[in-house]
C-alpha atoms as a PDB file:
ATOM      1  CA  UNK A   1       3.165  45.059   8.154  1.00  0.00           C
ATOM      2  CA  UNK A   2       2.621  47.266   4.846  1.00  0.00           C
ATOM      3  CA  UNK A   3       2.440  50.581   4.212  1.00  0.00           C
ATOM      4  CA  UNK A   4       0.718  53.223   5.877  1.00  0.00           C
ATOM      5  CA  UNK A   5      -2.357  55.241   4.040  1.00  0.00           C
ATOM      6  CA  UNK A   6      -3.946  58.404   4.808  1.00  0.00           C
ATOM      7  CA  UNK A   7      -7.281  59.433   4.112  1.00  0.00           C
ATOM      8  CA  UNK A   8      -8.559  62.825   3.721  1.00  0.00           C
ATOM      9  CA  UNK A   9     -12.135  64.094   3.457  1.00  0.00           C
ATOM     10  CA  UNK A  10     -13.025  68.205   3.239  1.00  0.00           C
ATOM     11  CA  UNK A  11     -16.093  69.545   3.489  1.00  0.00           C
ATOM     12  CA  UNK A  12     -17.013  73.235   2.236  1.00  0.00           C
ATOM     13  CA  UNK A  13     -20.597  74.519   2.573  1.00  0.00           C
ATOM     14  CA  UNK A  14     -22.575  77.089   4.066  1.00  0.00           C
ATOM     15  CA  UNK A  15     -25.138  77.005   6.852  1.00  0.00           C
ATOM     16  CA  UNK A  16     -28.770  76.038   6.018  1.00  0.00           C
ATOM     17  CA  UNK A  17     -29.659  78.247   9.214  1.00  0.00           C
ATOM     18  CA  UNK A  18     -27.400  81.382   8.711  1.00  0.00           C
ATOM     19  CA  UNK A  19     -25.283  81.019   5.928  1.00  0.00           C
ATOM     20  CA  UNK A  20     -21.908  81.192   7.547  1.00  0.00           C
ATOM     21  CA  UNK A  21     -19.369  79.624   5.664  1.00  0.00           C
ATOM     22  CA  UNK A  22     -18.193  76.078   7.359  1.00  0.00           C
ATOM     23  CA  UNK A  23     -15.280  73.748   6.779  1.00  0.00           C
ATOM     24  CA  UNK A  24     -14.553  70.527   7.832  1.00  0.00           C
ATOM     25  CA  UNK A  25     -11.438  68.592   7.273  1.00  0.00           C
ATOM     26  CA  UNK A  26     -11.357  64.847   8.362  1.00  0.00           C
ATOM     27  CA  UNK A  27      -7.935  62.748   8.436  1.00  0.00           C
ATOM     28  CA  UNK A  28      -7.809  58.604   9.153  1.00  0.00           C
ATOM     29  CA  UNK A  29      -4.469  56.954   8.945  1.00  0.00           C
ATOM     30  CA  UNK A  30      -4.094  53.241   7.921  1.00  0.00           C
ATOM     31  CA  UNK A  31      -1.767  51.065   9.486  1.00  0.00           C
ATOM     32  CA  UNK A  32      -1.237  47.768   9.054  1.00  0.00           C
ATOM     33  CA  UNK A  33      -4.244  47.106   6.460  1.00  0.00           C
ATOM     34  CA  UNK A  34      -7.719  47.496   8.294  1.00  0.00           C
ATOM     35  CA  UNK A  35      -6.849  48.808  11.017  1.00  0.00           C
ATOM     36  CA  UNK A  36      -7.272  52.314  11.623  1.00  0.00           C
ATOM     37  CA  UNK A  37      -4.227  53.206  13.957  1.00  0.00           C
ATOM     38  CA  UNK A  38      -4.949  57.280  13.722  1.00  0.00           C
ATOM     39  CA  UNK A  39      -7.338  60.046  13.545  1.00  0.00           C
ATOM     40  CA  UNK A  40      -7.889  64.064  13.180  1.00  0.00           C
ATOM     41  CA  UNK A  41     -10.269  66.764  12.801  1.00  0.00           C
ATOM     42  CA  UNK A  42     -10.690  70.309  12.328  1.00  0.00           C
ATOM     43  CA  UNK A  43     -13.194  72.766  11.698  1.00  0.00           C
ATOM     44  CA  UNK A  44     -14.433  76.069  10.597  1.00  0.00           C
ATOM     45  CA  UNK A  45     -18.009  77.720  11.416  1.00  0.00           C
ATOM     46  CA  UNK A  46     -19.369  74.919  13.551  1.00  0.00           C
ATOM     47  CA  UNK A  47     -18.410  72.253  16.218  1.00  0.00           C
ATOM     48  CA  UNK A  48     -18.028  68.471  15.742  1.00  0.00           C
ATOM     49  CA  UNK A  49     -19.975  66.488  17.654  1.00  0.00           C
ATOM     50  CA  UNK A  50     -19.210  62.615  16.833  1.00  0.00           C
ATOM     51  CA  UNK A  51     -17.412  61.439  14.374  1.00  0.00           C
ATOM     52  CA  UNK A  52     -17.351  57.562  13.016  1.00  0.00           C
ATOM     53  CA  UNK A  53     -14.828  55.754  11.140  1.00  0.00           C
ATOM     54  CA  UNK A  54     -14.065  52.556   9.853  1.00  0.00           C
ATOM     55  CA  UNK A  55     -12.529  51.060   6.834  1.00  0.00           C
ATOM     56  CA  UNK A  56     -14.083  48.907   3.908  1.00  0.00           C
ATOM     57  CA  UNK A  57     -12.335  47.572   1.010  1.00  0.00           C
ATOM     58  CA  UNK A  58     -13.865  46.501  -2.044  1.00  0.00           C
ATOM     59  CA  UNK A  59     -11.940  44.113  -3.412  1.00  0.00           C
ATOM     60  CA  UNK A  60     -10.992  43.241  -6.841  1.00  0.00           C
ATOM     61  CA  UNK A  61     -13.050  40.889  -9.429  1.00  0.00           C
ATOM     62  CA  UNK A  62      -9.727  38.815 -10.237  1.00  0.00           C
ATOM     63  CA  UNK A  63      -9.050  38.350  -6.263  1.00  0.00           C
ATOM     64  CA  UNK A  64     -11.420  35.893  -5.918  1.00  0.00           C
ATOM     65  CA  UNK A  65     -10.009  33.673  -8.687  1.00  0.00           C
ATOM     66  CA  UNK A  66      -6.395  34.095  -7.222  1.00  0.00           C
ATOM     67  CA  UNK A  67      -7.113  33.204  -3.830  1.00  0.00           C
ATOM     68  CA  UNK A  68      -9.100  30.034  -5.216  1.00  0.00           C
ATOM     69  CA  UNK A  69      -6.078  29.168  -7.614  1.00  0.00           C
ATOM     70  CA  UNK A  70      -3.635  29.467  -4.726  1.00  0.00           C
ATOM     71  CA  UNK A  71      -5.449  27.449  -2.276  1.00  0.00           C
ATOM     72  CA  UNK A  72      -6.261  24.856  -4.795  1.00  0.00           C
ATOM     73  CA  UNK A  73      -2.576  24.450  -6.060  1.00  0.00           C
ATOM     74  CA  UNK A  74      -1.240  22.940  -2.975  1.00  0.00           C
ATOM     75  CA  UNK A  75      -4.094  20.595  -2.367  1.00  0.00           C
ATOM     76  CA  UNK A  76      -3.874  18.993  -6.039  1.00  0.00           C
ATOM     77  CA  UNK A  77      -0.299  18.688  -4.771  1.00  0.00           C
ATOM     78  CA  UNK A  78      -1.447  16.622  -1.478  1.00  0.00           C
ATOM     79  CA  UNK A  79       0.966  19.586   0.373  1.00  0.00           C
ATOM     80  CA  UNK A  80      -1.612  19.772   3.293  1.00  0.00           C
ATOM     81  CA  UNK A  81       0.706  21.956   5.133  1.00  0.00           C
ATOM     82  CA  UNK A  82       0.914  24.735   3.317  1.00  0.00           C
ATOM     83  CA  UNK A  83      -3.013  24.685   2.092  1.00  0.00           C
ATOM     84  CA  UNK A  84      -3.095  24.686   5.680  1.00  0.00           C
ATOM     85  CA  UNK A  85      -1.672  27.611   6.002  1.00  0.00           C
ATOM     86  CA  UNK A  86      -2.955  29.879   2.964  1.00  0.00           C
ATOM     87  CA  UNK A  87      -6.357  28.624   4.184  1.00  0.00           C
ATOM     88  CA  UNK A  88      -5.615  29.949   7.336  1.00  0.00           C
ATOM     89  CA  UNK A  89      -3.926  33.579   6.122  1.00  0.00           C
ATOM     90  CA  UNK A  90      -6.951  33.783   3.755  1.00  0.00           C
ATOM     91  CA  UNK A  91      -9.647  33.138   6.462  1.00  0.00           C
ATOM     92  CA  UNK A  92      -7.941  35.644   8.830  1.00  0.00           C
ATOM     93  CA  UNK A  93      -8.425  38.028   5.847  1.00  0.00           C
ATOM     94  CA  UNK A  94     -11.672  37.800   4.782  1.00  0.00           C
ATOM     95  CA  UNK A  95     -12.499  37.826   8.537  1.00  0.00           C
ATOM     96  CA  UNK A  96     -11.052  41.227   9.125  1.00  0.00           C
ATOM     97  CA  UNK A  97     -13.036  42.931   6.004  1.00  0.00           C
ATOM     98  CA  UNK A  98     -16.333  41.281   6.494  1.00  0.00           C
ATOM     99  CA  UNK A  99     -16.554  39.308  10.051  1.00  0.00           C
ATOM    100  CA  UNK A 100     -20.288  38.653  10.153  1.00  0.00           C
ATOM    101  CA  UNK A 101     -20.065  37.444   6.293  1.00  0.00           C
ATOM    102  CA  UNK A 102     -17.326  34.775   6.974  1.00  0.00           C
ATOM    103  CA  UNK A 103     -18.183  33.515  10.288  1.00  0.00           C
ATOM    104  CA  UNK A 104     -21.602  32.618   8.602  1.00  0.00           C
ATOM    105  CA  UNK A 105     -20.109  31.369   5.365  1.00  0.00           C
ATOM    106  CA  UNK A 106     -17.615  29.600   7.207  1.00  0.00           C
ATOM    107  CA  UNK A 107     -20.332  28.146  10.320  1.00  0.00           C
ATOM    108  CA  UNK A 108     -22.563  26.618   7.101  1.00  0.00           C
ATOM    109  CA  UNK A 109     -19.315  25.385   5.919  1.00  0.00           C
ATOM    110  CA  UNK A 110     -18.334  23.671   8.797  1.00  0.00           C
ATOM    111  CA  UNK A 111     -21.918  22.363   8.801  1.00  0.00           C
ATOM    112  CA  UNK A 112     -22.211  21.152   5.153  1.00  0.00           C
ATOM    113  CA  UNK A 113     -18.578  18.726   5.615  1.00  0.00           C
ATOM    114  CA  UNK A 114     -20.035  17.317   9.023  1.00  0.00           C
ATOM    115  CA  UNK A 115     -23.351  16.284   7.433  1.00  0.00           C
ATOM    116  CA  UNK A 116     -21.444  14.788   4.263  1.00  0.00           C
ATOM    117  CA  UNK A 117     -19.179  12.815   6.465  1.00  0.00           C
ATOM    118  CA  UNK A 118     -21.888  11.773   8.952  1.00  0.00           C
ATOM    119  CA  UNK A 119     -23.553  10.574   5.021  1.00  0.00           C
ATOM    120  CA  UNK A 120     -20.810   8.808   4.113  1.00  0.00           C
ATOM    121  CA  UNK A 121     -20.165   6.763   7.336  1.00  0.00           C
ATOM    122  CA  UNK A 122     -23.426   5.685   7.504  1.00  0.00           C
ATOM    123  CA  UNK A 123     -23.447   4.928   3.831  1.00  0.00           C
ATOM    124  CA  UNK A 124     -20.276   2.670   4.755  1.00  0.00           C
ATOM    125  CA  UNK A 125     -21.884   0.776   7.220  1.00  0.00           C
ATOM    126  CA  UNK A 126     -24.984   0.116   5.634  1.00  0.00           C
ATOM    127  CA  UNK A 127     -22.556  -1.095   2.805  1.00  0.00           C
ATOM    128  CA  UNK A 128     -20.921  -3.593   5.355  1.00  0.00           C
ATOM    129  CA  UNK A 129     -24.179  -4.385   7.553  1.00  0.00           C
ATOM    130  CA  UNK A 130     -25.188  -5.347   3.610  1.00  0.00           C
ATOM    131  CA  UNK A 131     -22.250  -7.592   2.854  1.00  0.00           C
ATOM    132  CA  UNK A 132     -22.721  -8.945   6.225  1.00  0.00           C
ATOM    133  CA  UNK A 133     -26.402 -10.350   5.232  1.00  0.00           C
ATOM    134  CA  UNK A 134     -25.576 -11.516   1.641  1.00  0.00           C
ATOM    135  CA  UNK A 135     -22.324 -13.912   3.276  1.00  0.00           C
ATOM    136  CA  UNK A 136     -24.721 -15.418   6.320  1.00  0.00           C
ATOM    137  CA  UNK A 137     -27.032 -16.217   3.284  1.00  0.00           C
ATOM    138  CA  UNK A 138     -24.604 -18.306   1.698  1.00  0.00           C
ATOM    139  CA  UNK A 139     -23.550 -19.755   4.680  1.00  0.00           C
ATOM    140  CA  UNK A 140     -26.675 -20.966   4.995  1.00  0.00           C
ATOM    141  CA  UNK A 141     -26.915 -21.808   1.422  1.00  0.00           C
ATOM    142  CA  UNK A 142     -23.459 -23.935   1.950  1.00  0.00           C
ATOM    143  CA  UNK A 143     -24.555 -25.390   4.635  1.00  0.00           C
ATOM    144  CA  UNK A 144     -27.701 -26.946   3.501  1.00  0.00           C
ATOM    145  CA  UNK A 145     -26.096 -28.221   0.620  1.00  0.00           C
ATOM    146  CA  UNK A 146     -23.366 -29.573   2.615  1.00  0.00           C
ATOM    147  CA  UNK A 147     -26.094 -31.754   4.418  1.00  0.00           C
ATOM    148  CA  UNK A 148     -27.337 -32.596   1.054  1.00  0.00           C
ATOM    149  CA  UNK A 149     -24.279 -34.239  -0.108  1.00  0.00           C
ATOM    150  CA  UNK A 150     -23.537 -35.996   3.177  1.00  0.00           C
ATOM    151  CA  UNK A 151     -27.229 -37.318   2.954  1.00  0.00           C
ATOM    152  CA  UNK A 152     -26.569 -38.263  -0.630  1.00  0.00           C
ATOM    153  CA  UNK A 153     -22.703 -39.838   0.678  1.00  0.00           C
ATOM    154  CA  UNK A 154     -24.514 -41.779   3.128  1.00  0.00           C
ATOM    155  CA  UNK A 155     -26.743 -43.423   0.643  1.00  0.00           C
ATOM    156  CA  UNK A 156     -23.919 -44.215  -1.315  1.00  0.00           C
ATOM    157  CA  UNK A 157     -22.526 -46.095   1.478  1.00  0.00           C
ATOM    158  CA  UNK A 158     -25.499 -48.039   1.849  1.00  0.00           C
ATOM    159  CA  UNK A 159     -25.967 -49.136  -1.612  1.00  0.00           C
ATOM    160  CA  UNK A 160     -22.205 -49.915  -1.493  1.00  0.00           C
ATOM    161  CA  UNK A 161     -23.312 -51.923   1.882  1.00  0.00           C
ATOM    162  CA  UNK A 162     -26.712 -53.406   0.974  1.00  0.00           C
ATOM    163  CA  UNK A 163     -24.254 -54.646  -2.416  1.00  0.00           C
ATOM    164  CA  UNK A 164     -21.570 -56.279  -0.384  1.00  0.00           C
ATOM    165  CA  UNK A 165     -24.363 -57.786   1.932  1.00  0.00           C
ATOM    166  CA  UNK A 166     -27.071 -58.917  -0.724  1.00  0.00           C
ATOM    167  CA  UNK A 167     -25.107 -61.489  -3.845  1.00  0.00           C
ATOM    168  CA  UNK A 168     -27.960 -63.816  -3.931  1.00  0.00           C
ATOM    169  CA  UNK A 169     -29.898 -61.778  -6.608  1.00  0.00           C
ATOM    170  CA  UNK A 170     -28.086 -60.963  -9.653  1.00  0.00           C
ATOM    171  CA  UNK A 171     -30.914 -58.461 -10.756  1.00  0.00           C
ATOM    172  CA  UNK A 172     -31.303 -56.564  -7.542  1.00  0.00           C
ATOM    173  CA  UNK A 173     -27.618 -56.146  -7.708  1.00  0.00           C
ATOM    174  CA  UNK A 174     -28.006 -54.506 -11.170  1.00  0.00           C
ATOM    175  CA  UNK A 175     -30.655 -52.398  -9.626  1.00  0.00           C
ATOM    176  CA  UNK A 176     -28.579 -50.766  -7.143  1.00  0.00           C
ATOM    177  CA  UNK A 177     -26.500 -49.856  -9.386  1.00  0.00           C
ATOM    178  CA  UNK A 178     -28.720 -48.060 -11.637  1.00  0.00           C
ATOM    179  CA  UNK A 179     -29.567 -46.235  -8.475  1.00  0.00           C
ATOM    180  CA  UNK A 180     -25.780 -45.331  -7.714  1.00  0.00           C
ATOM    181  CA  UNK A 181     -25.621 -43.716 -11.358  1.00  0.00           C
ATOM    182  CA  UNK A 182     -28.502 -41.830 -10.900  1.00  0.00           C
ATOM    183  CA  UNK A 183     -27.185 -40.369  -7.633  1.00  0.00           C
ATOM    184  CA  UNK A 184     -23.827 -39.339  -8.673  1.00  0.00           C
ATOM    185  CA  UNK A 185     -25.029 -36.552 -11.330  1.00  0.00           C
ATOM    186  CA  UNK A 186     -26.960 -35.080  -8.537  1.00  0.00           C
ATOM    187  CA  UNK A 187     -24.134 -35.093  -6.211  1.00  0.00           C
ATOM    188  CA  UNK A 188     -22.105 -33.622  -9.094  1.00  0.00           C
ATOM    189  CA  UNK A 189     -24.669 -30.875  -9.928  1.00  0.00           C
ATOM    190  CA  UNK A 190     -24.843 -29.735  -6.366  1.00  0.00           C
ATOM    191  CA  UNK A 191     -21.197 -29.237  -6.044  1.00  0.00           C
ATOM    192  CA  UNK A 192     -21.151 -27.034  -9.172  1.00  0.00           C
ATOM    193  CA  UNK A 193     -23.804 -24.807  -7.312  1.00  0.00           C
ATOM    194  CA  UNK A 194     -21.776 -24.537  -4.543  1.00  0.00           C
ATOM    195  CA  UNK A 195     -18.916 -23.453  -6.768  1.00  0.00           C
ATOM    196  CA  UNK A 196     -20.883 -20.790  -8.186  1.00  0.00           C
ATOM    197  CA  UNK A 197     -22.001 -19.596  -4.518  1.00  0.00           C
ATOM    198  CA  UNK A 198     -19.015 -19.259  -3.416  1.00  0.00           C
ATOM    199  CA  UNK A 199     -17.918 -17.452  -6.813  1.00  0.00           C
ATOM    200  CA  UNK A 200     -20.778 -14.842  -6.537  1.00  0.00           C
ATOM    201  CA  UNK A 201     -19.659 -14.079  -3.053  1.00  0.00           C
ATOM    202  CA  UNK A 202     -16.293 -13.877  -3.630  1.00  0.00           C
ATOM    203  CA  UNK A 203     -17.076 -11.230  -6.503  1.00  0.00           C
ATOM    204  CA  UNK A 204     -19.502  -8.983  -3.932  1.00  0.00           C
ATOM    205  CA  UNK A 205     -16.577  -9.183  -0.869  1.00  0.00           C
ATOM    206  CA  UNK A 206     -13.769  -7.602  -3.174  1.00  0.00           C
ATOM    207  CA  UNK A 207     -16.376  -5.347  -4.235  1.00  0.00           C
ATOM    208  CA  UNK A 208     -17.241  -4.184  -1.061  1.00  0.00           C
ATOM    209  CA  UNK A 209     -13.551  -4.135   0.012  1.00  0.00           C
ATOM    210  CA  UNK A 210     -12.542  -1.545  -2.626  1.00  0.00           C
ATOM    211  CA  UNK A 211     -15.529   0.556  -1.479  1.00  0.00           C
ATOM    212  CA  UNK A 212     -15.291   0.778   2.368  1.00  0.00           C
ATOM    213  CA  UNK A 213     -10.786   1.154   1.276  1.00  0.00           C
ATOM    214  CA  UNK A 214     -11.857   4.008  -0.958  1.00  0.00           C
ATOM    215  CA  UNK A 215     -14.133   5.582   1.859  1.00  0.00           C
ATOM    216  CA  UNK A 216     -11.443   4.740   4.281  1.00  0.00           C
ATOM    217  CA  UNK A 217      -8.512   6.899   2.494  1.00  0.00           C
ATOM    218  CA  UNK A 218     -11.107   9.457   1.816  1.00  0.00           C
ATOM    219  CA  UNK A 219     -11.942   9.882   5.390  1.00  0.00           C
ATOM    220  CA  UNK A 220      -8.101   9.598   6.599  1.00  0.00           C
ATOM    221  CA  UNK A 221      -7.046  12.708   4.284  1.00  0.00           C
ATOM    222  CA  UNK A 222      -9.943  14.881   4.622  1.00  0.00           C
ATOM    223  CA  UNK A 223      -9.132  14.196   8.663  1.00  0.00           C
ATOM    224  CA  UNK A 224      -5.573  15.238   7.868  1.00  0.00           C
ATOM    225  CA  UNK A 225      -6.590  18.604   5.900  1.00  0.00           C
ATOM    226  CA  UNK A 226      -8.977  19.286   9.275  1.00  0.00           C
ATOM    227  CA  UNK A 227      -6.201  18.345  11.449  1.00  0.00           C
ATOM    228  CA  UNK A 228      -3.507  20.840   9.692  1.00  0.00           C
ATOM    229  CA  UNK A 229      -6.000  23.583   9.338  1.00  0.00           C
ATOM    230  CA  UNK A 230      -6.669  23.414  13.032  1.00  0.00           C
ATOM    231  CA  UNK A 231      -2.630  23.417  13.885  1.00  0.00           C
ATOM    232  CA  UNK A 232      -2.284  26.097  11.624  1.00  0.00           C
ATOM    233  CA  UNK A 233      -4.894  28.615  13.049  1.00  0.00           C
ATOM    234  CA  UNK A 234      -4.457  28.067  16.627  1.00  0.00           C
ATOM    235  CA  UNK A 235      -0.738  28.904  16.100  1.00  0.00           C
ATOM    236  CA  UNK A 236      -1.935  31.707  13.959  1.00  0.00           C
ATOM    237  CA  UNK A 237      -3.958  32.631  17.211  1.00  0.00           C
ATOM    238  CA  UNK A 238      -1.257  32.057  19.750  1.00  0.00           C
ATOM    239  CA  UNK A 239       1.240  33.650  17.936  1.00  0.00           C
ATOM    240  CA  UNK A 240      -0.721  36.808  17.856  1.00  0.00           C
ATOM    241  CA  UNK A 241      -1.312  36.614  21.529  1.00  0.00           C
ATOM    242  CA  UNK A 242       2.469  36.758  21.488  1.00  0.00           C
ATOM    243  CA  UNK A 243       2.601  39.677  19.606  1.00  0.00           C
ATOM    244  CA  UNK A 244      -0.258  41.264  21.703  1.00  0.00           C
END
């Protein structure tokens, strides 16, 4: 649990009211760090009537980077266990020298990640509601087009029909198939389109795949990291309740 420290304070004045000499002599023992597990007091020339201690570290300017350096080292390392539990050891910490300071820092915190994530989901399904739209619009698209090309089928058949059925006229013959010539292009041209629909939408479905997989593993490790942090304080807590 560390060492023990001792703290002295003397005091050696006279008395503003009748100049009798007074001393005061204040001890505070340390043990483990923070805590104050012992005090004393004596005096010389007057009585104590309260005394008030407590404990306050400053700490150093390089402590700061450590802590961030050690944290951050097993989370480039995807070792969510034991950022888990330096996160944990460090928030205990900082709660014990400054308790208002890190509940508030650590309450905005808490607030900050929810209203990203809430961001991000909604984000996602907009993203999907999106993608959603864009394929019933060339379903629509595909479908009208289909009906297109049946129509156009259908007048093939016709013409075919109407040239089985009518041999008496050599010219109207010839006519028909002019017509059948002119059709087939258009048939042709319309399937290309559809090719290109169906292109276009395969292109913005694999885009929106990778997107809403990318959000997906993002969500699925930062729910990990909250999940591990959680085990790891609440056997931080019952293990002191243990000790207690």
């Amino acid at each position: 649990m560390g060492a023990e420290t001792q703290y002295i304070a003397e005091i050696e004045e006279p008395c503003h009211n009748c100049d009798q000499e007074i001393r005061l002599e204040f001890e505070v023992w340390e043990y483990p760090d923070g805590i104050i597990n012992y005090t004393n007091e004596k005096s010389e020339g007057a009585e104590i009537l309260d005394d008030r201690f407590s404990i306050e570290h400053k700490p150093d300017k390089d402590d700061g980077i450590i802590e961030a350096v050690k944290l951050a080292k097993p989370l480039l390392q995807f070792r969510f266990d034991k950022f888990s539990e330096q996160f944990v050891d460090f928030w205990i910490s900082r709660y014990r020298k400054d308790a208002k300071t890190t509940t508030v820092v650590s309450a905005a915190s808490i607030f900050v990640a929810a209203v990203a994530l809430g961001i991000s989901i909604y984000n996602s399904e907009q993203t999907r509601k999106s993608n959603q739209a864009k394929t019933q619009d060339f379903k629509e698209q595909y479908l009208l087009l289909r009906t297109t090309q049946e129509n156009l089928t259908d007048l093939e058949a016709f013409i075919l029909s109407k040239k089985q059925e009518i041999s008496v006229t050599q010219d109207l013959l010839n006519k028909l198939q002019e017509q059948k010539a002119e059709i087939e292009p258009i048939v042709t041209a319309n399937q290309e389109v559809v090719n290109a629909l169906f292109a276009q939408q395969r292109k913005e479905m694999e885009k929106g795949l990778w997107l809403e997989r990318g959000i997906s593993f993002a969500l699925g490790v930062l729910a990990s990291l909250i999940a591990s942090v959680i085990w790891h304080f609440v056997g931080r807590l019952k293990k002191r309740d243990e000790e207690n």
